[in-house]
N, C-alpha and C. Protein backbone atom coordinates (compact mmCIF):
# COMPACT_ATOMS: atom_id res chain seq x y z
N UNK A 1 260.62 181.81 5.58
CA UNK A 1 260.10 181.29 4.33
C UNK A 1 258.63 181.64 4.18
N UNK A 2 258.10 181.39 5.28
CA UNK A 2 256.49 181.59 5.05
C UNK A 2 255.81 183.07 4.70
N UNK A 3 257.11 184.19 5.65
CA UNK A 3 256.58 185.48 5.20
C UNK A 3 257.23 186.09 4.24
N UNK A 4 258.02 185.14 3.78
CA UNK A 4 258.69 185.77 2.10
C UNK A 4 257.33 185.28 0.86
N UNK A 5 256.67 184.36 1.35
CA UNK A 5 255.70 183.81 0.42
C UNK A 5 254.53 184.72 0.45
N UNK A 6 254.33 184.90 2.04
CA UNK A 6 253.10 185.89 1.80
C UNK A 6 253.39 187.39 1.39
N UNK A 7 254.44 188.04 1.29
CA UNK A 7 254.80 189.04 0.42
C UNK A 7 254.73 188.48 -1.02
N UNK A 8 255.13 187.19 -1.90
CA UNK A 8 255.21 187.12 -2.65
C UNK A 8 253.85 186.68 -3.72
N UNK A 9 253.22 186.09 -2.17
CA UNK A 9 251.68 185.53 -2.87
C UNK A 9 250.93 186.36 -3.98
N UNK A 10 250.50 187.71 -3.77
CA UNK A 10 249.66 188.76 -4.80
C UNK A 10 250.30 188.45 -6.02
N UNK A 11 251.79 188.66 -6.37
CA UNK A 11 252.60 188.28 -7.73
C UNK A 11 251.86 186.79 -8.11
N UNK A 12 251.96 185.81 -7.35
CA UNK A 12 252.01 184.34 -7.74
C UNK A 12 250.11 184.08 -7.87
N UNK A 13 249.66 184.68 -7.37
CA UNK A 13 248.20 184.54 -7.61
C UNK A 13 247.84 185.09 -9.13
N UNK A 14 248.26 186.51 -8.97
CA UNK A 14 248.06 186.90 -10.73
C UNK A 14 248.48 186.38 -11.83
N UNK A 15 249.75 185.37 -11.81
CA UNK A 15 250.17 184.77 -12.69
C UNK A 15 249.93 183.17 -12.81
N UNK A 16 249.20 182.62 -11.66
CA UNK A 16 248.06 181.64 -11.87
C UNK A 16 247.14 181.51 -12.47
N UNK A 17 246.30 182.98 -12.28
CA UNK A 17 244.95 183.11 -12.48
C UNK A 17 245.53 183.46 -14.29
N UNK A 18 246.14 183.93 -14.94
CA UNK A 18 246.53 184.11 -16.40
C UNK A 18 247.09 182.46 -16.94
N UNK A 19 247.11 181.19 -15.61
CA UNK A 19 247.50 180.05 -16.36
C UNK A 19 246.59 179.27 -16.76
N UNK A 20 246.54 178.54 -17.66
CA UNK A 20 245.31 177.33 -17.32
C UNK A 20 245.28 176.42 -16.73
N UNK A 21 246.09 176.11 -15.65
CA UNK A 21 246.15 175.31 -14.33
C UNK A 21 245.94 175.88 -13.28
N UNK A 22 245.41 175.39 -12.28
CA UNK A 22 245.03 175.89 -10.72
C UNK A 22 246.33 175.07 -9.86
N UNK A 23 246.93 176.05 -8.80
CA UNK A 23 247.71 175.77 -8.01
C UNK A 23 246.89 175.58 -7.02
N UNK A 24 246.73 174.20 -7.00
CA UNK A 24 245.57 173.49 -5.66
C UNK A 24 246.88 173.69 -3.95
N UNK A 25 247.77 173.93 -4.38
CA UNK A 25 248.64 173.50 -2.79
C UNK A 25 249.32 175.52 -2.33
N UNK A 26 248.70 176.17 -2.78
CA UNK A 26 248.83 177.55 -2.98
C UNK A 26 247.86 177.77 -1.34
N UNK A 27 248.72 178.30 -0.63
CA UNK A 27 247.86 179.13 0.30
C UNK A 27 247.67 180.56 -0.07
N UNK A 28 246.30 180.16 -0.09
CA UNK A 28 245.24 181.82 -0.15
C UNK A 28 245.35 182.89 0.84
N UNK A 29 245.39 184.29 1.01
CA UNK A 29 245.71 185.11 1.73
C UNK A 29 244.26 185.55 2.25
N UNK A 30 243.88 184.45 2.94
CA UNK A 30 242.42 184.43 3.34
C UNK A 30 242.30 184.79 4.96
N UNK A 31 242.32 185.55 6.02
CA UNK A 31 242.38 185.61 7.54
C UNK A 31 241.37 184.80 8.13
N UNK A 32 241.46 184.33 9.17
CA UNK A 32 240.66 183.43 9.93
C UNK A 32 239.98 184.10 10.78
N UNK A 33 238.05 184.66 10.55
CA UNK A 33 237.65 185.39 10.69
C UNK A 33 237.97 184.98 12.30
N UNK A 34 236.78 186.45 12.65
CA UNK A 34 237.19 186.17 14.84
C UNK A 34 236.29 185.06 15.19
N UNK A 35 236.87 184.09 16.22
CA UNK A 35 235.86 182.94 16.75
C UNK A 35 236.52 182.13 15.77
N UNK A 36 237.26 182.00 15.16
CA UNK A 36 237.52 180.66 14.11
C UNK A 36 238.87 180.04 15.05
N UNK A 37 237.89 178.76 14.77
CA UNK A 37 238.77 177.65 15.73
C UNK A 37 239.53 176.52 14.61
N UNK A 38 240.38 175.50 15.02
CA UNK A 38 240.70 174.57 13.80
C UNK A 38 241.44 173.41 14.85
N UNK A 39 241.55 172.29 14.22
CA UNK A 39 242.19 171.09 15.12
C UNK A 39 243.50 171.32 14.69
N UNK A 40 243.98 170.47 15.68
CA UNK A 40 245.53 170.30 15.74
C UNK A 40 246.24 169.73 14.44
N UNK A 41 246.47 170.10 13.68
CA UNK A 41 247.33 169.58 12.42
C UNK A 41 248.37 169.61 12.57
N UNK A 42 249.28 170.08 12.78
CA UNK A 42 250.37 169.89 13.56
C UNK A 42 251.21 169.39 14.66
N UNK A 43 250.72 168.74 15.52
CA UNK A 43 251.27 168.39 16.72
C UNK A 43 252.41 168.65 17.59
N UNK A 44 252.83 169.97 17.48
CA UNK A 44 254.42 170.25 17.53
C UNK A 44 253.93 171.14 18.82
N UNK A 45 254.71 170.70 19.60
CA UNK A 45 254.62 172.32 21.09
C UNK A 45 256.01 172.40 21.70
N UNK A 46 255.92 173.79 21.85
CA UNK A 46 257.71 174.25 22.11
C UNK A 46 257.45 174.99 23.61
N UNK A 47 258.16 175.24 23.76
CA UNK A 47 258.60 176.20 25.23
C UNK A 47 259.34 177.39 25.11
N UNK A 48 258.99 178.48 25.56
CA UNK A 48 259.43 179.75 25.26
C UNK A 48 259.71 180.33 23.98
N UNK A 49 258.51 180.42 23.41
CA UNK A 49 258.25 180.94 21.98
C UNK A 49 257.68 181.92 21.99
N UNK A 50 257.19 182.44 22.83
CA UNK A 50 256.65 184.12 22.39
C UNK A 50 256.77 184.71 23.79
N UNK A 51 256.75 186.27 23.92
CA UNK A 51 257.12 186.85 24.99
C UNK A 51 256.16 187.79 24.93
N UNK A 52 255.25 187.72 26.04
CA UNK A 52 254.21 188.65 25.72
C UNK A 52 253.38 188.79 24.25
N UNK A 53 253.02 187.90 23.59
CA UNK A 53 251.92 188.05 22.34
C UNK A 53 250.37 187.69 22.48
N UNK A 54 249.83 188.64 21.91
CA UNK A 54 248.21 188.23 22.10
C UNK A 54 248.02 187.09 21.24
N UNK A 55 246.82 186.40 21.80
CA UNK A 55 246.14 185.17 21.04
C UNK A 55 244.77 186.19 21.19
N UNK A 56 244.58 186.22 19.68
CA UNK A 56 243.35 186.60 19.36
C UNK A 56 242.34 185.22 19.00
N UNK A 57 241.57 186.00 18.62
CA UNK A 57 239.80 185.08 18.48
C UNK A 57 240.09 184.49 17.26
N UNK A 58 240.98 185.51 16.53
CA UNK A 58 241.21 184.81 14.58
C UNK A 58 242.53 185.69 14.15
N UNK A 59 242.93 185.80 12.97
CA UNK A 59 244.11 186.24 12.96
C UNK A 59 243.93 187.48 11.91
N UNK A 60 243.49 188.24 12.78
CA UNK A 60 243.62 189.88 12.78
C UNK A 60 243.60 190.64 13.87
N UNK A 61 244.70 191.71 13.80
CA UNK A 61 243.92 192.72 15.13
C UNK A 61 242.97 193.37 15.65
N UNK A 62 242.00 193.22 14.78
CA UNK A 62 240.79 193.37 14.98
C UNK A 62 240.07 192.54 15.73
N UNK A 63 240.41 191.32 15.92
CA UNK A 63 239.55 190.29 17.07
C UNK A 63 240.02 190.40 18.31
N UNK A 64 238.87 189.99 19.41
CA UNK A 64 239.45 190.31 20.34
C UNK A 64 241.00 189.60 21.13
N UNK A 65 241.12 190.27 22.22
CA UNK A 65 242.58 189.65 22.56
C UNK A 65 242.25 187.90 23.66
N UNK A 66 242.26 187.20 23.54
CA UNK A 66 241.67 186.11 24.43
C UNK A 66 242.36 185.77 25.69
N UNK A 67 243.92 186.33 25.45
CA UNK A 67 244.76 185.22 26.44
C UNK A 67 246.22 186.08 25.59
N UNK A 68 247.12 186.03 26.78
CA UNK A 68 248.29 186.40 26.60
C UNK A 68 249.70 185.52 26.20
N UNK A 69 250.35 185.08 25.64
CA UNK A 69 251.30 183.87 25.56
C UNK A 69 252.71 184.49 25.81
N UNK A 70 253.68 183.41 27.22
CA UNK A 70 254.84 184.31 27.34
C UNK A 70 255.85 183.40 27.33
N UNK A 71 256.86 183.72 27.31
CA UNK A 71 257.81 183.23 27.19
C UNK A 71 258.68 181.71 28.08
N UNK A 72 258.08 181.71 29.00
CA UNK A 72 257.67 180.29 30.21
C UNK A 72 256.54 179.46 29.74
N UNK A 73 255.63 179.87 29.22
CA UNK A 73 254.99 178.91 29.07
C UNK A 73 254.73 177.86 27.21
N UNK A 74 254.21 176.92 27.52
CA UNK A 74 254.64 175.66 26.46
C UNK A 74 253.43 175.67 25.40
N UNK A 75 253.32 176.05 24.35
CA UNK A 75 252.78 175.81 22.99
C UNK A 75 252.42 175.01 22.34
N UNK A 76 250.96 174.69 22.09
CA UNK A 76 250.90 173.65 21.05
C UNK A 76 250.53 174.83 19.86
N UNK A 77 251.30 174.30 18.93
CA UNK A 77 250.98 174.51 17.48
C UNK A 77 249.63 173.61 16.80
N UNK A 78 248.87 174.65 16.28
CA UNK A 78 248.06 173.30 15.12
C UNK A 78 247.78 173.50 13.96
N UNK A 79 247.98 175.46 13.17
CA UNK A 79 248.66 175.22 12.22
C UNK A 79 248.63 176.40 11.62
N UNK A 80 248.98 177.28 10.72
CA UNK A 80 248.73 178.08 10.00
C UNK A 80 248.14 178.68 8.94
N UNK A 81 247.98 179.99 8.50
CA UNK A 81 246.80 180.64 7.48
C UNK A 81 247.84 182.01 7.74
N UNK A 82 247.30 182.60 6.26
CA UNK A 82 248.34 183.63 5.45
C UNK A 82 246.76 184.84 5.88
N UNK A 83 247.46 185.95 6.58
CA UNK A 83 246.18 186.81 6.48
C UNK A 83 247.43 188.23 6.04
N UNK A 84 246.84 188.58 4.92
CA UNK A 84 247.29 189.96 4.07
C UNK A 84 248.84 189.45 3.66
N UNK A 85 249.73 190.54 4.70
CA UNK A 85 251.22 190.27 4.76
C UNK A 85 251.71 189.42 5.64
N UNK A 86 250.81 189.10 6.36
CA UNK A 86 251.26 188.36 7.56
C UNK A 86 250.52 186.74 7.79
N UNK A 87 251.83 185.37 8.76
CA UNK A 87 251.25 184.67 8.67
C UNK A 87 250.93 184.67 10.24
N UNK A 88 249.67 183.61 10.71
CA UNK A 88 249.08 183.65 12.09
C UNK A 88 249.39 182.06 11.88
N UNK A 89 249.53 181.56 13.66
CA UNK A 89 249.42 180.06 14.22
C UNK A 89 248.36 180.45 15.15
N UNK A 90 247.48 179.41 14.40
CA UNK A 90 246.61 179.41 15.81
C UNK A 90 247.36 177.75 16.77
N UNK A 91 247.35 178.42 18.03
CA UNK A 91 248.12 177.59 18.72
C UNK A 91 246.62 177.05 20.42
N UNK A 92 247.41 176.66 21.15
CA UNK A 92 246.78 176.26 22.67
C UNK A 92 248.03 176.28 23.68
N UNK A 93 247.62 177.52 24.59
CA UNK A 93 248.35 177.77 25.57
C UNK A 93 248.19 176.35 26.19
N UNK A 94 249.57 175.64 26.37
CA UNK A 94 249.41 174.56 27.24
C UNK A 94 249.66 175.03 29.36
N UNK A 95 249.91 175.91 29.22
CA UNK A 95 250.16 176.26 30.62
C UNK A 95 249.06 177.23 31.13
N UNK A 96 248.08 177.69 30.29
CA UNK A 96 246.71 178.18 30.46
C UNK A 96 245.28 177.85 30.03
N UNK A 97 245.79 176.80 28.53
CA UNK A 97 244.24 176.43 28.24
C UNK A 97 243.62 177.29 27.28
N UNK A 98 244.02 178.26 27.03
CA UNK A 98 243.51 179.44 26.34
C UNK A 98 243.91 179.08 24.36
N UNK A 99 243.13 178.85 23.83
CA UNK A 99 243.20 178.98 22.13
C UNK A 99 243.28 180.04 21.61
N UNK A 100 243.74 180.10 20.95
CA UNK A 100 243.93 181.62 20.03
C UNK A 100 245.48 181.68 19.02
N UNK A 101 245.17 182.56 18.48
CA UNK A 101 245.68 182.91 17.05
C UNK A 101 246.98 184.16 17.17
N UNK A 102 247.59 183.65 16.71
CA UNK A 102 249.40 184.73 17.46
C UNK A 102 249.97 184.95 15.95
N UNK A 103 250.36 186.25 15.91
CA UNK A 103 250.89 186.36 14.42
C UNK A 103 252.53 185.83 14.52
N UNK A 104 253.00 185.08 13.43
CA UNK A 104 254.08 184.24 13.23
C UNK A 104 255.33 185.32 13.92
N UNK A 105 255.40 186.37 13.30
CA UNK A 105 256.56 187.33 13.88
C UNK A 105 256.79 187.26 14.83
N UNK A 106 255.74 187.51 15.91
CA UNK A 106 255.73 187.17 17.23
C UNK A 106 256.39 186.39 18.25
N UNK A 107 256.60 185.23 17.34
CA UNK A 107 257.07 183.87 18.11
C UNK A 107 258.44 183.60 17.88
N UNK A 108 259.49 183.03 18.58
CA UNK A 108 260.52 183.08 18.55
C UNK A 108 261.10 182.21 17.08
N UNK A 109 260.46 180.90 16.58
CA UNK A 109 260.37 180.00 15.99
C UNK A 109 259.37 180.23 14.57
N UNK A 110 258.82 181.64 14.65
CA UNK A 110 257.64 181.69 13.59
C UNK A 110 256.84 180.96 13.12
N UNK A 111 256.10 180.01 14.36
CA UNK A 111 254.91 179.51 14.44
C UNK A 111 255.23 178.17 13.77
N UNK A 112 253.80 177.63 13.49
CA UNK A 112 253.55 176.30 12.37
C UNK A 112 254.28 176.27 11.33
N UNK A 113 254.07 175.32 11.05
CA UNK A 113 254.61 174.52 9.33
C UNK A 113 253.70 174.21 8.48
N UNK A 114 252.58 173.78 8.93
CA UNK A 114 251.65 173.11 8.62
C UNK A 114 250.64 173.86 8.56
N UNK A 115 250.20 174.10 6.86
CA UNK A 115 249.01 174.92 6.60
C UNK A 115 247.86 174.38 7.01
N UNK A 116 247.13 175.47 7.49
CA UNK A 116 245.50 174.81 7.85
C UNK A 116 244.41 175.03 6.67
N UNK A 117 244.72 175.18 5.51
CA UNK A 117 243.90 174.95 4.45
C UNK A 117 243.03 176.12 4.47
N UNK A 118 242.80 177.38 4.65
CA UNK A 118 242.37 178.24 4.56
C UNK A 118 242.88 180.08 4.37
């Protein structure tokens, strides 16, 4: 659902911006520059959700890689942000400690639910 929206977002933005109402609950296709951190909004952590995925600094490949997330170890979710076509969870390795930002595809479960407002 989330990456049918962010394919669909560019359509739904242009035909906002032609309404005279603002879609205040509309996530923006805004990336979470590198170093961007956010609290737990979500509270949800799973076990064996990604197999080998980088947690970057923010959610592009362009930031650096921080920490690796695999398939043994347990996830907190805290929430999501739409960057281009793609959505990112920034999550917390619970079996390393390590924060960082994993693109939704990645994960077995496709990340958060819970937008992080940006």
């Amino acid at each position: 659902m989330k990456r049918r929206f962010a394919v669909v977002l560019p359509t739904l933005v242009a035909v906002a911006a032609s309404l005279p109402i603002a879609l205040s609950t509309t996530p923006a296709s805004a990336s979470a520059s590198c170093g961007k951190t956010v609290a737990d909004k979500d509270g949800s952590a799973w076990n064996k959700t990604a197999d080998g995925a980088n947690e970057r600094s923010g959610s592009s490949t362009n930031c650096t890689v921080k920490g690796i997330a695999y398939n043994t170890q347990r996830l907190d979710y805290h929430c999501y942000t739409v960057a281009g076509d793609y959505t990112w969870t920034y999550l917390r390795n619970d079996s390393t400690g390590v924060t960082g930002w994993v693109r939704d595809d990645l994960l077995s479960d496709y990340g958060s639910l819970v937008y992080c407002g940006f």
